[in-house]
Protein backbone atom coordinates (compact mmCIF):
# COMPACT_ATOMS: atom_id res chain seq x y z
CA UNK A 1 -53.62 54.33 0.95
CA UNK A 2 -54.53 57.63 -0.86
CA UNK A 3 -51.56 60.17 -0.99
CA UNK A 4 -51.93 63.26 0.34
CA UNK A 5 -52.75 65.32 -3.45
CA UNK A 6 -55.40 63.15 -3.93
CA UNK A 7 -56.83 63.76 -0.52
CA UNK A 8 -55.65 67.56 -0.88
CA UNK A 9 -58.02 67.74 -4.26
CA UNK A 10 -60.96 66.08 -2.74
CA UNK A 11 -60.23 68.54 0.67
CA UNK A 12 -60.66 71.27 -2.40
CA UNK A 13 -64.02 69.83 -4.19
CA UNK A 14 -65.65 69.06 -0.73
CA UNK A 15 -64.64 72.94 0.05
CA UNK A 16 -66.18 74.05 -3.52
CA UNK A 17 -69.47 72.22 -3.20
CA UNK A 18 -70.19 74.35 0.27
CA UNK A 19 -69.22 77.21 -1.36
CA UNK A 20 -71.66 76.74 -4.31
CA UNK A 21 -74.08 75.29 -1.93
CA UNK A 22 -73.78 78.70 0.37
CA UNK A 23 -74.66 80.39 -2.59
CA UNK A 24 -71.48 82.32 -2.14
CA UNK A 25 -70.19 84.15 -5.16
CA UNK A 26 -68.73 87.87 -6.53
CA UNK A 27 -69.69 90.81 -7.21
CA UNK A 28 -70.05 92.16 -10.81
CA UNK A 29 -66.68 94.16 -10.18
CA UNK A 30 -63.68 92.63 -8.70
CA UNK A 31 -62.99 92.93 -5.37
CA UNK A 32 -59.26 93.27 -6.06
CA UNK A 33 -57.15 95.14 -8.79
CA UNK A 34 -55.30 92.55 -10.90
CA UNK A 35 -51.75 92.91 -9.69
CA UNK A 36 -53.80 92.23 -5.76
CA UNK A 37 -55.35 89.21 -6.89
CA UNK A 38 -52.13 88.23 -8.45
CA UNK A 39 -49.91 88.10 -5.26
CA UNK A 40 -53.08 86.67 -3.29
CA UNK A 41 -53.15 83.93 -6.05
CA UNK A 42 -49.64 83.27 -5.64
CA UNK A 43 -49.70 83.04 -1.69
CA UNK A 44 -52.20 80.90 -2.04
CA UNK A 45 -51.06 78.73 -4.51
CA UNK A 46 -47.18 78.45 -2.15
CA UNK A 47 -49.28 77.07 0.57
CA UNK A 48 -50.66 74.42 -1.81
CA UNK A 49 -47.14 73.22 -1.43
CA UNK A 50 -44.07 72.66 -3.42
CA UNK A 51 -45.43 70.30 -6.52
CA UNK A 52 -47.87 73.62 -7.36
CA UNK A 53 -46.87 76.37 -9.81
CA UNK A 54 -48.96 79.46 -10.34
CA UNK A 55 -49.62 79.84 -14.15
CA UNK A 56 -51.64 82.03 -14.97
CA UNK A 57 -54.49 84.61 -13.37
CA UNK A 58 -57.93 86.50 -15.00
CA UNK A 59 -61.62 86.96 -14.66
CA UNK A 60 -62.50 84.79 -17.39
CA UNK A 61 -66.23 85.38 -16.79
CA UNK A 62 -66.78 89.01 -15.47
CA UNK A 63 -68.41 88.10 -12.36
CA UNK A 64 -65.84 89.41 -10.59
CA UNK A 65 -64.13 86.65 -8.93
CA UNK A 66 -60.66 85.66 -10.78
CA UNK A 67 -60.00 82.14 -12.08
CA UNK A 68 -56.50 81.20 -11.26
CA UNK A 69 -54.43 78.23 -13.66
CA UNK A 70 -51.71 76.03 -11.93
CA UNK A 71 -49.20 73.43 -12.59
CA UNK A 72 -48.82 69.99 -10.65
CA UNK A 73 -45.37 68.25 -10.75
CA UNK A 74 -46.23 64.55 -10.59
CA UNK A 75 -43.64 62.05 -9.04
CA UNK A 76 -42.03 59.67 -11.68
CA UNK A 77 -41.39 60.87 -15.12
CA UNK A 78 -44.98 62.22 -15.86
CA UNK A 79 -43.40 65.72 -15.11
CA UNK A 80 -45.45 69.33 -14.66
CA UNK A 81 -49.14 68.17 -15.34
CA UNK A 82 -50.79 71.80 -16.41
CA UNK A 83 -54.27 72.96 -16.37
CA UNK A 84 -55.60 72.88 -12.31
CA UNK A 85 -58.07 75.70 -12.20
CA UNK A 86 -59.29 77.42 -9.08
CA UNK A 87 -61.32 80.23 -8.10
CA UNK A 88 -59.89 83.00 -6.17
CA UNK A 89 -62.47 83.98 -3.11
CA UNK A 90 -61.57 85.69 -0.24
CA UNK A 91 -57.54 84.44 -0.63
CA UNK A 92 -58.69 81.26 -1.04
CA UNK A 93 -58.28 78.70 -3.96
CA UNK A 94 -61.42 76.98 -4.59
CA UNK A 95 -61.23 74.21 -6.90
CA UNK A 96 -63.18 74.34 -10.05
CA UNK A 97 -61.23 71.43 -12.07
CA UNK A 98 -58.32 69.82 -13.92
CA UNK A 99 -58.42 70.21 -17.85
CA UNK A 100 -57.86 67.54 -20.46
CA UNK A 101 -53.96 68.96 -20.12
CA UNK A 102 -53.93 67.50 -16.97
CA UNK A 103 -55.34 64.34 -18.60
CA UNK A 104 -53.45 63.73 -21.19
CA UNK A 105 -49.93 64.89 -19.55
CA UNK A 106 -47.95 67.97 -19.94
CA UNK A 107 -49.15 71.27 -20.93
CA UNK A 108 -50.61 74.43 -20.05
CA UNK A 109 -53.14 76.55 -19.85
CA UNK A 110 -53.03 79.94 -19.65
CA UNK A 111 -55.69 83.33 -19.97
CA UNK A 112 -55.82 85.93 -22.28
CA UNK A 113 -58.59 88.36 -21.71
CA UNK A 114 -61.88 86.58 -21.19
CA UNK A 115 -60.54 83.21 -22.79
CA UNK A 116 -57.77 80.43 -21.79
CA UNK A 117 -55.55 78.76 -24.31
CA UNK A 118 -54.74 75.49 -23.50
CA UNK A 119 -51.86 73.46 -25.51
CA UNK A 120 -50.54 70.26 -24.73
CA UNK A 121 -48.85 67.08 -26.75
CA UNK A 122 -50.72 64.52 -28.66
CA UNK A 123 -49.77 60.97 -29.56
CA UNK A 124 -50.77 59.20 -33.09
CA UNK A 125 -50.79 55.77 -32.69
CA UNK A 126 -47.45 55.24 -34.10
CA UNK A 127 -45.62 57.30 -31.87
CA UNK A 128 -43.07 56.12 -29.34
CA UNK A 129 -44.28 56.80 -25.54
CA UNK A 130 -41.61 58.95 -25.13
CA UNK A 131 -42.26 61.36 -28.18
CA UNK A 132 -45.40 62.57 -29.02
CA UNK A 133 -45.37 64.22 -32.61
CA UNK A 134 -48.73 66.54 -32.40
CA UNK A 135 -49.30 69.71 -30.20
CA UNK A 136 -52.87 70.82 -29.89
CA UNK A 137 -54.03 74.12 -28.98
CA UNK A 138 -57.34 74.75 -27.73
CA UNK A 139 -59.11 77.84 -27.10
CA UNK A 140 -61.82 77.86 -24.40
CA UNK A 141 -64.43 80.07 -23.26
CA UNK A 142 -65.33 79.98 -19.28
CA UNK A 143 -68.36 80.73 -17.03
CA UNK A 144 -68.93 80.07 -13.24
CA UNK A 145 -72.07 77.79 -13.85
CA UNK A 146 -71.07 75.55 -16.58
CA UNK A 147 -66.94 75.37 -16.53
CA UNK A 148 -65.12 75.24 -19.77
CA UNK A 149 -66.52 75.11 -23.56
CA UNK A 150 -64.37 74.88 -26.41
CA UNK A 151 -64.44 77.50 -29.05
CA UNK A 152 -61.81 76.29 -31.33
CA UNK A 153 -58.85 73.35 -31.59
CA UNK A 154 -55.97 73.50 -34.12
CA UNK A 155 -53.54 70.21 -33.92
CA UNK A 156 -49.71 70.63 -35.49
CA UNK A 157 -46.76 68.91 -35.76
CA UNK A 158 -44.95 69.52 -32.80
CA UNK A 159 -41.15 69.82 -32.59
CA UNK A 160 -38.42 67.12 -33.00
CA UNK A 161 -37.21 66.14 -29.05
């Protein structure tokens, strides 16, 4: 049986395709100012439901339509999964897709400007599961049309648990 986030994230790609399909789309200019698009963001990331977390908010490509990062707390021990991305149109999330945060556990990812720094924890082979001994950073470059592109990665030692 498929729980209800899976079926929630497909509800969210089936509602992006006819978006992208409709040919829908912003303006040069935001429709918003950013503190507006902000509390939209967050009102519409609450009704996502309790395992979402707004993270972070920004028109990453200048097309006037803000890109909006989340958190997802997974059940078990996998924690806060970061890196969900949406599209902010009309104070409504549309989903655009999960980063390799989300992949690889843990994380965030979070804009600056008209780029998003992602960082999450990195396992060599010898590590224990429970103690991953890199942190990677990533910093990533976004448009509309063709989703994320890396522009740089640094790995580092991360922290003693």
């Amino acid at each position: 049986m498929i729980s209800s986030k899976y079926r929630l994230l497909t509800l969210l790609v089936v509602l992006a395709v006819a978006v992208l399909a409709a040919g829908c789309g912003g303006d040069s200019q935001p429709s918003m100012t950013g503190q507006q698009a902000e509390q939209a963001a967050k009102r519409a990331v609450a009704q996502l439901g309790d395992e979402f977390e707004f993270e972070s908010i920004a028109d990453l490509d200048h097309d006037g339509v803000y890109e909006v990062s989340t958190r997802q707390h997974m059940t078990g021990n996998m924690g806060w999964m970061g890196g969900i991305v949406f599209r902010l149109e009309a104070d409504s999330l549309v989903y655009v897709e999960a980063s390799r945060a989300t992949e690889r556990g843990g994380g965030s990812l979070v804009f600056d400007s008209d780029q998003a720094i992602l960082t999450y924890s990195a396992w060599r082979q010898t590590d224990p599961h429970c103690c991953p001994s890199m942190k990677v950073t990533e910093i990533l470059s976004y448009q509309a049309r063709t989703g994320f592109r890396r522009l740089s990665c640094d790995t580092t030692e991360a922290p003693a648990p």
